[in-house]
Protein backbone atom coordinates (compact mmCIF):
# COMPACT_ATOMS: atom_id res chain seq x y z
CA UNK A 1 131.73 -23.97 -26.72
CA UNK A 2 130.25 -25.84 -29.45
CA UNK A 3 130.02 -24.79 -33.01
CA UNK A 4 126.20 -24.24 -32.88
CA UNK A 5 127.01 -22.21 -30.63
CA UNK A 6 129.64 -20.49 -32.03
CA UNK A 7 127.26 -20.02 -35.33
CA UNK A 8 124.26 -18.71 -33.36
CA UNK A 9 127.19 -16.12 -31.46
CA UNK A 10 128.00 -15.04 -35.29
CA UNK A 11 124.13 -14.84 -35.91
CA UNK A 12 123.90 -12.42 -33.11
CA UNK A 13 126.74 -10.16 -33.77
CA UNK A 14 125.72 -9.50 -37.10
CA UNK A 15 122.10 -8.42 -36.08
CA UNK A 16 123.75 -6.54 -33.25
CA UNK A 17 126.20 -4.41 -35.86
CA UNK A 18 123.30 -3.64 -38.08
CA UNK A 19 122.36 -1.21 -34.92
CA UNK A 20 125.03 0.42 -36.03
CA UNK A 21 125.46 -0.13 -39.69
CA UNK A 22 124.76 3.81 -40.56
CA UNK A 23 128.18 5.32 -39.01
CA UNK A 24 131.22 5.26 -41.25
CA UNK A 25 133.24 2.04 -41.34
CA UNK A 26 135.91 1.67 -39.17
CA UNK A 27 138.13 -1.49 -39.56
CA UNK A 28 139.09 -3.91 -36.76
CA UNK A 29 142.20 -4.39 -35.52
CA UNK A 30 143.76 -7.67 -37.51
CA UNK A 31 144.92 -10.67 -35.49
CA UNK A 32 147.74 -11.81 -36.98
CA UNK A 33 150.07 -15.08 -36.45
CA UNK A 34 151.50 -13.57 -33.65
CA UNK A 35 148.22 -13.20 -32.05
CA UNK A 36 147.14 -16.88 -32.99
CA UNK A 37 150.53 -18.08 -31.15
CA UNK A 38 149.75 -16.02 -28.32
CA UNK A 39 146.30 -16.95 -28.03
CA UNK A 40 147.44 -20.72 -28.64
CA UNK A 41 149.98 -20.31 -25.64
CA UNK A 42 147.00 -18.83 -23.48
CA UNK A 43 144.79 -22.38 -24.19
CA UNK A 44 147.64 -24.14 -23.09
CA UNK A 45 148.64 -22.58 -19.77
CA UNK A 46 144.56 -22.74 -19.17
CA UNK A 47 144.97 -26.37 -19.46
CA UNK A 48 146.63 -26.28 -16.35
CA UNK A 49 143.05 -26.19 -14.33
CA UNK A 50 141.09 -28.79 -12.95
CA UNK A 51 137.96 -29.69 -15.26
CA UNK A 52 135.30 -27.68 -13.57
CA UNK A 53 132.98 -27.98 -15.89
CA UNK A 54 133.06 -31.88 -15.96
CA UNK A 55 131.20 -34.03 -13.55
CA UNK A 56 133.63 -35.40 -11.83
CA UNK A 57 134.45 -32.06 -10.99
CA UNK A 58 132.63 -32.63 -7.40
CA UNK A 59 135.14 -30.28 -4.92
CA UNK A 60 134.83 -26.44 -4.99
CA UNK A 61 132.02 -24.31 -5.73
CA UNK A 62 132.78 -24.42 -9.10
CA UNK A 63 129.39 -24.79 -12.20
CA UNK A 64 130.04 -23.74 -15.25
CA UNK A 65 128.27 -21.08 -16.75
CA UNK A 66 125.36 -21.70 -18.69
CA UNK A 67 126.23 -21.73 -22.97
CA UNK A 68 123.92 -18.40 -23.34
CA UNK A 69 125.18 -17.02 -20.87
CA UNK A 70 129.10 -17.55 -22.46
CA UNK A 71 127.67 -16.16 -25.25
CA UNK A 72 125.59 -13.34 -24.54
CA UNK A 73 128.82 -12.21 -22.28
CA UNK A 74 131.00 -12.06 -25.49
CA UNK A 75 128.05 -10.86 -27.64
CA UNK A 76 127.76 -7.57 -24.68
CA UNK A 77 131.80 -7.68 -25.12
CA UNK A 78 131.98 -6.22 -28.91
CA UNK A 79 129.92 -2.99 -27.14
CA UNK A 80 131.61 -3.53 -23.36
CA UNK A 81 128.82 -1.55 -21.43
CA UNK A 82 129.76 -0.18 -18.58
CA UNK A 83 126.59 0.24 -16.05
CA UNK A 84 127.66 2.81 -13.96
CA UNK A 85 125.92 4.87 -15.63
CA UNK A 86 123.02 5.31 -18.68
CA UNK A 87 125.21 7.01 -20.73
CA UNK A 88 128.20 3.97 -20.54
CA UNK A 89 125.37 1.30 -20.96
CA UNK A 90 121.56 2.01 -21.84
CA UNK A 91 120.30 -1.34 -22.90
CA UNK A 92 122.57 -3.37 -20.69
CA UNK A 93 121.51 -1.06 -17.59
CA UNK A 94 117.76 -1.52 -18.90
CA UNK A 95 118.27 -5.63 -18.77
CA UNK A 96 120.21 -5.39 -15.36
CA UNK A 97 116.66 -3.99 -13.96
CA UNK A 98 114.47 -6.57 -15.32
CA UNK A 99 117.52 -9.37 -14.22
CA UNK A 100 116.83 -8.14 -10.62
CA UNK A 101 113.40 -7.74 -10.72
CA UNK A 102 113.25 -11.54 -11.58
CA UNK A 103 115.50 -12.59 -8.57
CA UNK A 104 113.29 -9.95 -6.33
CA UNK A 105 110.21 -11.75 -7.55
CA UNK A 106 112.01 -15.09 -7.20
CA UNK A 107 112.33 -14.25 -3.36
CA UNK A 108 108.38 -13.26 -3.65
CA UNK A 109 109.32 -9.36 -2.75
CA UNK A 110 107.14 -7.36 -4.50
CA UNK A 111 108.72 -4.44 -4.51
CA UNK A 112 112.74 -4.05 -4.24
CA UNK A 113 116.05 -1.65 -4.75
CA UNK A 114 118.98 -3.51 -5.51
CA UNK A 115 121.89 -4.13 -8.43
CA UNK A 116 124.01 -6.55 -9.54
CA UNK A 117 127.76 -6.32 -8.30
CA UNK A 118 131.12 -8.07 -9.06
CA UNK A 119 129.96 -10.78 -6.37
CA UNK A 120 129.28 -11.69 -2.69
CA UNK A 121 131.44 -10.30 -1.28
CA UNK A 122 130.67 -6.57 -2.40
CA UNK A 123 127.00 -7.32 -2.08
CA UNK A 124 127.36 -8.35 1.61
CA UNK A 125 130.02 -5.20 2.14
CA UNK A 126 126.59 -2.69 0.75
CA UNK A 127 124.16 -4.77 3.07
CA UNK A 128 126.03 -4.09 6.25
CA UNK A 129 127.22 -0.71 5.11
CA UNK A 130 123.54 0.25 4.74
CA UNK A 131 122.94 -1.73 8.31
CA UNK A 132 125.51 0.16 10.05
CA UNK A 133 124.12 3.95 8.51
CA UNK A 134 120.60 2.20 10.35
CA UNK A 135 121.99 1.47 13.40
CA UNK A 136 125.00 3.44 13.67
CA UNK A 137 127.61 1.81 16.22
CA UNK A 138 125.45 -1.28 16.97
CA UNK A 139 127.00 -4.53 16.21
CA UNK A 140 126.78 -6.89 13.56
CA UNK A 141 126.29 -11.07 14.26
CA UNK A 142 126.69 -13.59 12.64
CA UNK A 143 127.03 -17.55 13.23
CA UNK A 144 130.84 -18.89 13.41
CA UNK A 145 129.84 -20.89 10.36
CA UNK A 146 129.04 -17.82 8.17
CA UNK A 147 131.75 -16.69 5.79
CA UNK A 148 134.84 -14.88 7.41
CA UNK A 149 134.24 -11.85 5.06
CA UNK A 150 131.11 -10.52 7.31
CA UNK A 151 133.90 -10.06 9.61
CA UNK A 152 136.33 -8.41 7.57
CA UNK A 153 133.13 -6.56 5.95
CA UNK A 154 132.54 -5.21 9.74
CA UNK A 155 136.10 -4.37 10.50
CA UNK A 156 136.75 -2.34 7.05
CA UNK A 157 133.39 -0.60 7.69
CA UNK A 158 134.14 0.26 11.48
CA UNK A 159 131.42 -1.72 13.12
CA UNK A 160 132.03 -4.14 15.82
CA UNK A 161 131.35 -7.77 15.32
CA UNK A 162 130.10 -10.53 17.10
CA UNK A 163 130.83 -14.26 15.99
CA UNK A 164 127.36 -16.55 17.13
CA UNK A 165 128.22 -20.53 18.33
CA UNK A 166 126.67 -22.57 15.90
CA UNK A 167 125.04 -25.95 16.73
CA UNK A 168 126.06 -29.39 16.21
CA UNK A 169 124.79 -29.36 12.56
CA UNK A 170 126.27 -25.93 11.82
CA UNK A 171 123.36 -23.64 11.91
CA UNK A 172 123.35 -20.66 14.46
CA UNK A 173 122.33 -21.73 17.98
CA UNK A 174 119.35 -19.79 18.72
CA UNK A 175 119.87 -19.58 22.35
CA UNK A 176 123.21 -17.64 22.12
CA UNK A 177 122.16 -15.57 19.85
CA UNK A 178 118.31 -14.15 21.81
CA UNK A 179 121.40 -14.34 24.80
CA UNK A 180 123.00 -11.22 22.61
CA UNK A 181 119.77 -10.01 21.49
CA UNK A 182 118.85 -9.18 24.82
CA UNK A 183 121.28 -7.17 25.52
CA UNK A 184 119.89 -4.22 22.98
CA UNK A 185 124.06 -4.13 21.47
CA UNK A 186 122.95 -5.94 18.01
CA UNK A 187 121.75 -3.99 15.02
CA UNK A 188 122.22 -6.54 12.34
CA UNK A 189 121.73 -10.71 12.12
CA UNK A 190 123.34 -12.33 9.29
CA UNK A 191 121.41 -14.86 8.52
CA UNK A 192 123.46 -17.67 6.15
CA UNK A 193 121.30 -19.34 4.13
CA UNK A 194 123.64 -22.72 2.83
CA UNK A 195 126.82 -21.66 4.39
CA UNK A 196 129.96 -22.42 2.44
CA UNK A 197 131.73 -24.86 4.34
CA UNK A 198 128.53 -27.42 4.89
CA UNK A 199 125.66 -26.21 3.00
CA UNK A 200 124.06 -25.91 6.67
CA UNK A 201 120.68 -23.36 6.90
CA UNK A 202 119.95 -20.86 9.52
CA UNK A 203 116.38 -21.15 10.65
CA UNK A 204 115.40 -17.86 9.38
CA UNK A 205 111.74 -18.17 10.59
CA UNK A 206 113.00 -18.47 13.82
CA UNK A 207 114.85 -15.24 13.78
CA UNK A 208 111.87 -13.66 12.04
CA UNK A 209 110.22 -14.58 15.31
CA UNK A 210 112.68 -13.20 17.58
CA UNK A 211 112.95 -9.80 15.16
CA UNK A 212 109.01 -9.65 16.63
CA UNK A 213 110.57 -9.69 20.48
CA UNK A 214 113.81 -7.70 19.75
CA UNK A 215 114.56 -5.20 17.60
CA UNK A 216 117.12 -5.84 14.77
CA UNK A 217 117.50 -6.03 10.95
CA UNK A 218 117.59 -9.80 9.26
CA UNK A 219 120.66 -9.50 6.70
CA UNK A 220 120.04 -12.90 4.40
CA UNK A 221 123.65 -14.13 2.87
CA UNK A 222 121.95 -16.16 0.38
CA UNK A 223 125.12 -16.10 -1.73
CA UNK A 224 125.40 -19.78 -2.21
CA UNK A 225 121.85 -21.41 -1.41
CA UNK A 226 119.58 -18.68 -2.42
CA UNK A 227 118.14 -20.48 -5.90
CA UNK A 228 117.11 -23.34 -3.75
CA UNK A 229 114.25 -21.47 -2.59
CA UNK A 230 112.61 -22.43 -5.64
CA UNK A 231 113.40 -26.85 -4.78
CA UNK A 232 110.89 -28.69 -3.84
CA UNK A 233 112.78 -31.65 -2.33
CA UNK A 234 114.10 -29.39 0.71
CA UNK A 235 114.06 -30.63 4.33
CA UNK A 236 111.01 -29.27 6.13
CA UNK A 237 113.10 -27.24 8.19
CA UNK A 238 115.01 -25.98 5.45
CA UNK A 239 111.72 -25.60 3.51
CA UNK A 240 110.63 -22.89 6.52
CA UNK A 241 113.85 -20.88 6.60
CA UNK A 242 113.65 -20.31 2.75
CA UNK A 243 109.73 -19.76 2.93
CA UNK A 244 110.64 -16.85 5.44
CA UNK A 245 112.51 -14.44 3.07
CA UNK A 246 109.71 -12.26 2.12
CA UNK A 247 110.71 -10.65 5.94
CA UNK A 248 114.16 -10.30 5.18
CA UNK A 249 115.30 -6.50 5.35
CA UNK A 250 118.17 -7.31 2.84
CA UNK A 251 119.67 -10.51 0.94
CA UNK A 252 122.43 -11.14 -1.19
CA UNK A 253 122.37 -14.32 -4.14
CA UNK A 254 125.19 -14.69 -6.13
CA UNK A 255 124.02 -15.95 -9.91
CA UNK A 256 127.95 -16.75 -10.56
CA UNK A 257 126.84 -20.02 -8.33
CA UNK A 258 123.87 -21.69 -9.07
CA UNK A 259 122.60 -19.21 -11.07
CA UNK A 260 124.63 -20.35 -14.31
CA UNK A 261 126.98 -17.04 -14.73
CA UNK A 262 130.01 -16.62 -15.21
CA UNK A 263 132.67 -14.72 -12.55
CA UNK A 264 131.67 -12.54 -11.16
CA UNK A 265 128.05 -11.65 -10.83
CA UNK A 266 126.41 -11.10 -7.46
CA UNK A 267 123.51 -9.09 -6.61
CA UNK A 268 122.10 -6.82 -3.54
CA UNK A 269 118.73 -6.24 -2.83
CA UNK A 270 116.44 -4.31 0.18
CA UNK A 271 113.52 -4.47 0.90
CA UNK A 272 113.08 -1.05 2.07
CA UNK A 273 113.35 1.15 -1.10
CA UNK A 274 114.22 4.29 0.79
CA UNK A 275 117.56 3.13 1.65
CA UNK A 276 118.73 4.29 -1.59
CA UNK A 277 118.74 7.73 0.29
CA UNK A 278 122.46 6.10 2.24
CA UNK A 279 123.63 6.15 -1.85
CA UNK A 280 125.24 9.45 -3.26
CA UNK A 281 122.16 10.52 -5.62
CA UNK A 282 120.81 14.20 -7.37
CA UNK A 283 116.79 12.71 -6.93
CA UNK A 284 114.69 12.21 -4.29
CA UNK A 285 113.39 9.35 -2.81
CA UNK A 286 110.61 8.98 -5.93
CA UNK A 287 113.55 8.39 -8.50
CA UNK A 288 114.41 4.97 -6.82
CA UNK A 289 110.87 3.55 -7.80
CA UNK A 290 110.60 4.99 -11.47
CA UNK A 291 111.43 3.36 -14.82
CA UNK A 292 114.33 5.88 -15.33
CA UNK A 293 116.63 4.16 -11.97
CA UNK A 294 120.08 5.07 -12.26
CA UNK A 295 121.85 2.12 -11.25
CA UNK A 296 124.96 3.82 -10.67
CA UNK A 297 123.64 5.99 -7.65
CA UNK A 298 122.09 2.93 -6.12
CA UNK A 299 125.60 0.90 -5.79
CA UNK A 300 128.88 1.82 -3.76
CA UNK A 301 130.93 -0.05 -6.86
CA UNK A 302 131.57 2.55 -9.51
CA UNK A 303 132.62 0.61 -12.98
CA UNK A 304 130.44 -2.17 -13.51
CA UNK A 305 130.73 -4.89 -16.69
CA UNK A 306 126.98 -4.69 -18.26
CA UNK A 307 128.06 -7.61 -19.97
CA UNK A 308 127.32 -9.74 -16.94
CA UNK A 309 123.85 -8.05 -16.59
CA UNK A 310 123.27 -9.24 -20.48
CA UNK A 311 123.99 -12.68 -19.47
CA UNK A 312 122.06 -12.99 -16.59
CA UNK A 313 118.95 -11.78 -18.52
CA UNK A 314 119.50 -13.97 -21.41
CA UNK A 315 119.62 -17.16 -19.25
CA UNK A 316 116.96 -15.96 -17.35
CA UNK A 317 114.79 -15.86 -20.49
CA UNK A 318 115.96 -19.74 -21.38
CA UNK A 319 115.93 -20.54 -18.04
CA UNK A 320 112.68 -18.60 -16.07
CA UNK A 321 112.62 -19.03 -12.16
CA UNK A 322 109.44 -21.00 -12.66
CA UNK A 323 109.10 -23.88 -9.58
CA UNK A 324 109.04 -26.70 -11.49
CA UNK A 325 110.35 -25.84 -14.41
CA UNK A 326 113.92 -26.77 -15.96
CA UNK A 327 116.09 -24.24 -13.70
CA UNK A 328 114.60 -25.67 -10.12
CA UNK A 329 114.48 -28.84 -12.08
CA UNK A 330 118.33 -28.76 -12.26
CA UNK A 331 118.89 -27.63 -8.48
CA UNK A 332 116.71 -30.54 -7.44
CA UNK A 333 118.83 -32.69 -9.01
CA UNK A 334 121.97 -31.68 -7.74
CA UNK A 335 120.15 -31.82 -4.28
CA UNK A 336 119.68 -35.67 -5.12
CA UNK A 337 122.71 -35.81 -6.02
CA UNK A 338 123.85 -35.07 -2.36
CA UNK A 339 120.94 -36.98 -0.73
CA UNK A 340 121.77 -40.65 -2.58
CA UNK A 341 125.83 -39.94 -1.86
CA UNK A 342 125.27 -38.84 1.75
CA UNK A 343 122.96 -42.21 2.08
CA UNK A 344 125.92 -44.15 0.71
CA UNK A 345 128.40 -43.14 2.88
CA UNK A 346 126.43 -43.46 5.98
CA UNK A 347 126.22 -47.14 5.11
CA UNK A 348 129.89 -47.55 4.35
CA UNK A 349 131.49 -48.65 7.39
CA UNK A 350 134.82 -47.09 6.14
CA UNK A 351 133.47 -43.69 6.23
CA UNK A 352 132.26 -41.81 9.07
CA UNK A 353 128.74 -39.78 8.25
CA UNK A 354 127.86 -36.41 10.16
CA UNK A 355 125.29 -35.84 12.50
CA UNK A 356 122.90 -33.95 9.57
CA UNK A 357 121.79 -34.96 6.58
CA UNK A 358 123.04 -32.21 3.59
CA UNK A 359 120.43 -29.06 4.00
CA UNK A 360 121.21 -28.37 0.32
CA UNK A 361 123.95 -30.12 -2.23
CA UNK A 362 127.01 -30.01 0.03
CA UNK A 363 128.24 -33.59 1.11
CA UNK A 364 131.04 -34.26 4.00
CA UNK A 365 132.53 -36.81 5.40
CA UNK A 366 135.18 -38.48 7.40
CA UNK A 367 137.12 -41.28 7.16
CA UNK A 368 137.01 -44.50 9.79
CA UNK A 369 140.42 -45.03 10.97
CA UNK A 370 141.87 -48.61 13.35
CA UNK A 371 143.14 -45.53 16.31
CA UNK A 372 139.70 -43.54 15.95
CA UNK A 373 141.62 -40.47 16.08
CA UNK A 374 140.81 -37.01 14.43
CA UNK A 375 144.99 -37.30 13.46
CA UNK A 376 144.45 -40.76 11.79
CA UNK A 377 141.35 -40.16 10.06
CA UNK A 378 142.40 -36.57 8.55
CA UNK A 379 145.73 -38.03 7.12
CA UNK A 380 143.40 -41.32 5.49
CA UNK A 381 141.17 -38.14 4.27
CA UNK A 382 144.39 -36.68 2.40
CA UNK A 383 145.00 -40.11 0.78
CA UNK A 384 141.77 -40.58 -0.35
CA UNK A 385 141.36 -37.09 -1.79
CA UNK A 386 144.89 -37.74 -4.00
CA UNK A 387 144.11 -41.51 -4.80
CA UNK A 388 141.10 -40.00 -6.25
CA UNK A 389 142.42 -36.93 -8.47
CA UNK A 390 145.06 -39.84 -9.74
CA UNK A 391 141.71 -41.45 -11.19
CA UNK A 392 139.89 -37.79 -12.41
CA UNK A 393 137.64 -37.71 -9.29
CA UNK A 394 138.21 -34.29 -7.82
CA UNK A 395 136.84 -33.72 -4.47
CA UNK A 396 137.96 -31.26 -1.74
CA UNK A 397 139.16 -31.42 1.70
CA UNK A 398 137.96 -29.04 4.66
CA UNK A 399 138.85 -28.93 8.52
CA UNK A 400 135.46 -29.20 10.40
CA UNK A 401 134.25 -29.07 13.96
CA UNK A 402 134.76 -32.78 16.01
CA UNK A 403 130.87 -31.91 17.11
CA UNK A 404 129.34 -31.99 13.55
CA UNK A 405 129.88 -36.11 14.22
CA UNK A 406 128.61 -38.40 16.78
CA UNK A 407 130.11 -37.99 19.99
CA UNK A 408 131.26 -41.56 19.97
CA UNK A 409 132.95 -41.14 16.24
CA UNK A 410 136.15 -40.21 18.02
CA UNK A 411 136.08 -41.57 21.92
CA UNK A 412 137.84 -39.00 24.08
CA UNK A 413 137.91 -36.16 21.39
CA UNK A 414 135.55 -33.88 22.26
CA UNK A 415 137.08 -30.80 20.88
CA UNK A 416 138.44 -30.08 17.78
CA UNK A 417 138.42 -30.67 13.99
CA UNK A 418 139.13 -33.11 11.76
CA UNK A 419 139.72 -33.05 8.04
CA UNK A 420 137.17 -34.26 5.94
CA UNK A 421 136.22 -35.09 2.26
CA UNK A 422 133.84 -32.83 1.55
CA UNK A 423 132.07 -32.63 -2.10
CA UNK A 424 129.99 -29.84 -3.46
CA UNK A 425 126.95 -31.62 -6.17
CA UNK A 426 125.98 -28.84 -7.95
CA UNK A 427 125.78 -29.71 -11.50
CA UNK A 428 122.79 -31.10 -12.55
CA UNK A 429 124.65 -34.11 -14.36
CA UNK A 430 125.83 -35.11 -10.95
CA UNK A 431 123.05 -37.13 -10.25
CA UNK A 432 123.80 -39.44 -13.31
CA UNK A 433 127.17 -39.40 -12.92
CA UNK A 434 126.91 -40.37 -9.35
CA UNK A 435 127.73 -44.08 -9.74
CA UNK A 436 131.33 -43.58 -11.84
CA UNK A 437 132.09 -41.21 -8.60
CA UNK A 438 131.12 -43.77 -6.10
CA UNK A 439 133.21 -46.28 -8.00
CA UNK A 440 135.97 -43.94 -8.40
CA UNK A 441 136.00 -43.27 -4.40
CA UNK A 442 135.89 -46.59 -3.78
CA UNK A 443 139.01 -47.60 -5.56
CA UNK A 444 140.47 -44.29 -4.16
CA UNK A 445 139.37 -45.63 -0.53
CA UNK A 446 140.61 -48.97 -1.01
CA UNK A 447 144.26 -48.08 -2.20
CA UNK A 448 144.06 -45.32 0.74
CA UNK A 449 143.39 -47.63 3.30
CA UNK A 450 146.12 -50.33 2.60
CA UNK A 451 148.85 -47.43 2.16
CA UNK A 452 150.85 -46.66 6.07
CA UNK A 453 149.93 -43.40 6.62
CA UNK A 454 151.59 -40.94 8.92
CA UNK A 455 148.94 -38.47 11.22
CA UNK A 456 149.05 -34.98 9.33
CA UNK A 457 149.27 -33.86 13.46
């Protein structure tokens, strides 16, 4: 945090405690030396991290939050609203509303009941709890490349699961899933728009076609891709599943990802405003459409930080959802990001390039290797992904499916995974940075591939 904005923080707090400048004083508790070593020893044990927040940071899911959104979080700190309920956070609750309403419109749903919650997870836990009260017993599906908690989510909640085959570029095979359709047994399709592994898109307006035939709710797990809806340099395909959310009976978006907050801040929202009748509530169904919504009896999660409903609205006022405009501006860059370093490595012969082109801004790759085995090539992947943390190029590794590569990638492998370097371009600056991480993987790749390796299996 720089010191402007350390000075605009002060300017803040000062017009925030004249709210309360009639009450008696009350002195602060004093930080004294004790509290300045303390604090001192905390910066240095945080040291031991790797530098999200710098560009060739390009592994994990990891952007750092926006500046106003760091400080409009400690700004909502010095009150520490708690929007449960009105009376633990009034304004905060207030600006969680209007932070919703702009990821509602976002999606283009006109009208919407939904909160913000501690993050994906939660927010796909109340989307299937909700499912299940719908369609009590029926069973929830989801592709094998959607994230392992919508099983968990299904198992805690009592509902039986089914995992869907995905295709050979890690969306949901259709067939298999109008197979299970058919059978009348599903309630729910998860729908994973920029799954976490691969960045891969469900074809959303294909299942909004089959919801015609069959019938079923459309769950969207938008946690990671969701703000890409507003990119305009999407794949066609990808284009059409994002244009189809407006039929979505529920989606989740976390803003902790690409939405520039800090941990954690997801968010839940339907469609259908008279599921807010499934929530423990006092009012009928008219109180979940007027101006006095008590967010606290429209979310299972009790305690809730207002502070990261404070920051969401502040960035959102910097940073409007407007296509075009600097926030889509930024995604669109990380998406070039991943477009220019996937081109790269196809036309490397030392790497080995999947089947699909990134959907959004996640890149993956393997490594060629002389025995063209998945063995060979995963244990080259390992030495490439520490030659290049030795020169502050931090990628990450992940096991994938054999079939996400040509079939003649690894002759007489047809099964199987093999671990691959897989990096995640979401900062905007990753774009411009993208030549000192090229040059920084090849040096990585050429000291890797003159090293004797042993097969990790």
């Amino acid at each position: 945090m720089n010191q402007n904005l350390f000075d605009l923080l002060a300017q803040a707090q000062s017009l925030l405690d004249e709210g309360f400048s009639s009450l008696p004083s009350t002195p602060p508790p004093s930080l004294d030396a004790q509290a300045a070593s303390i604090l001192g020893e905390a910066a240095t044990r945080l040291q031991d991290n790797y530098p999200y927040s710098h560009p060739l940071y390009a592994g994990q899911m990891l952007k750092p939050p926006h500046p106003i959104a760091r400080a409009a979080y400690a700004l909502a700190m010095s009150v520490n609203p708690n929007n449960h309920a009105l009376d633990g956070g009034r304004a905060s609750s207030a600006m969680e509303i209007e932070a919703v309403a702009a990821l509602a419109k976002m999606f283009g749903w006109p009208q919407h009941l939904g909160h913000l919650t501690s993050g994906g997870t939660f927010a796909n836990l109340e989307a299937l709890w909700v499912a299940g009260q719908l369609a009590p017993g029926k069973k929830i599906a989801a592709s094998d490349q959607a994230h392992y908690t919508h099983s968990r989510i299904s198992s805690v909640l009592g509902l039986p699961f089914v995992s869907v085959p995905s295709d050979n570029t890690g969306r949901i095979d259709l067939a298999a899933l109008e197979f299970l359709l058919a059978t009348g047994e599903i309630g729910t399709v998860v729908v994973t728009l920029g799954t976490t592994a691969i960045g891969s898109v469900d074809p959303l307006d294909q299942i909004v076609a089959l919801q015609q035939k069959y019938s079923f709710r459309i769950h969207v797990d938008a946690a990671y891709g969701g703000y890409f809806t507003l990119a305009s340099n999407l794949l066609p395909e990808t284009r059409h599943a994002f244009d189809a959310i407006p039929h979505a009976d529920s989606i989740v978006v976390d803003p902790h990802k690409h939405g520039l907050q800090p941990y954690g801040c997801g968010a839940i929202l339907f469609r259908d405003l008279t599921v807010g009748r499934f929530y423990k509530h006092d009012s009928p169904y008219t109180y979940f459409s007027s101006n006095d919504l008590h967010l606290g009896e429209i979310s299972l999660e009790c305690s809730r930080a207002g502070a990261s409903a404070v920051a969401l609205w502040s960035t959102q006022r910097l940073l409007p959802y407007t296509p075009g405009g600097d926030f889509s501006r930024g995604l669109e860059s990380g998406r070039s990001a991943a477009i220019e370093l996937n081109r790269r490595i196809a036309a490397d012969p030392r790497f080995l390039a999947p089947i699909a082109p990134p959907q959004l801004d996640i890149v993956f790759w393997a490594v060629r290797s002389p025995e063209a085995t998945p063995s060979a090539s995963s244990a080259l992947a390992q030495s490439i992904f520490d030659e290049a943390a030795r020169r502050d190029l931090h990628l990450a590794l992940a096991n994938l499916p054999l079939r996400f590569f040509p079939p003649e990638t690894f002759p007489g492998h047809s099964s199987g995974t093999v671990t691959c370097l897989r990096s995640v371009l979401m900062k905007p600056e990753h774009l411009a940075w993208l030549d000192a991480i090229w040059q920084r993987l090849d040096e990585a790749t050429v000291t890797a591939l003159s090293i004797p390796r042993e097969p990790l299996f």
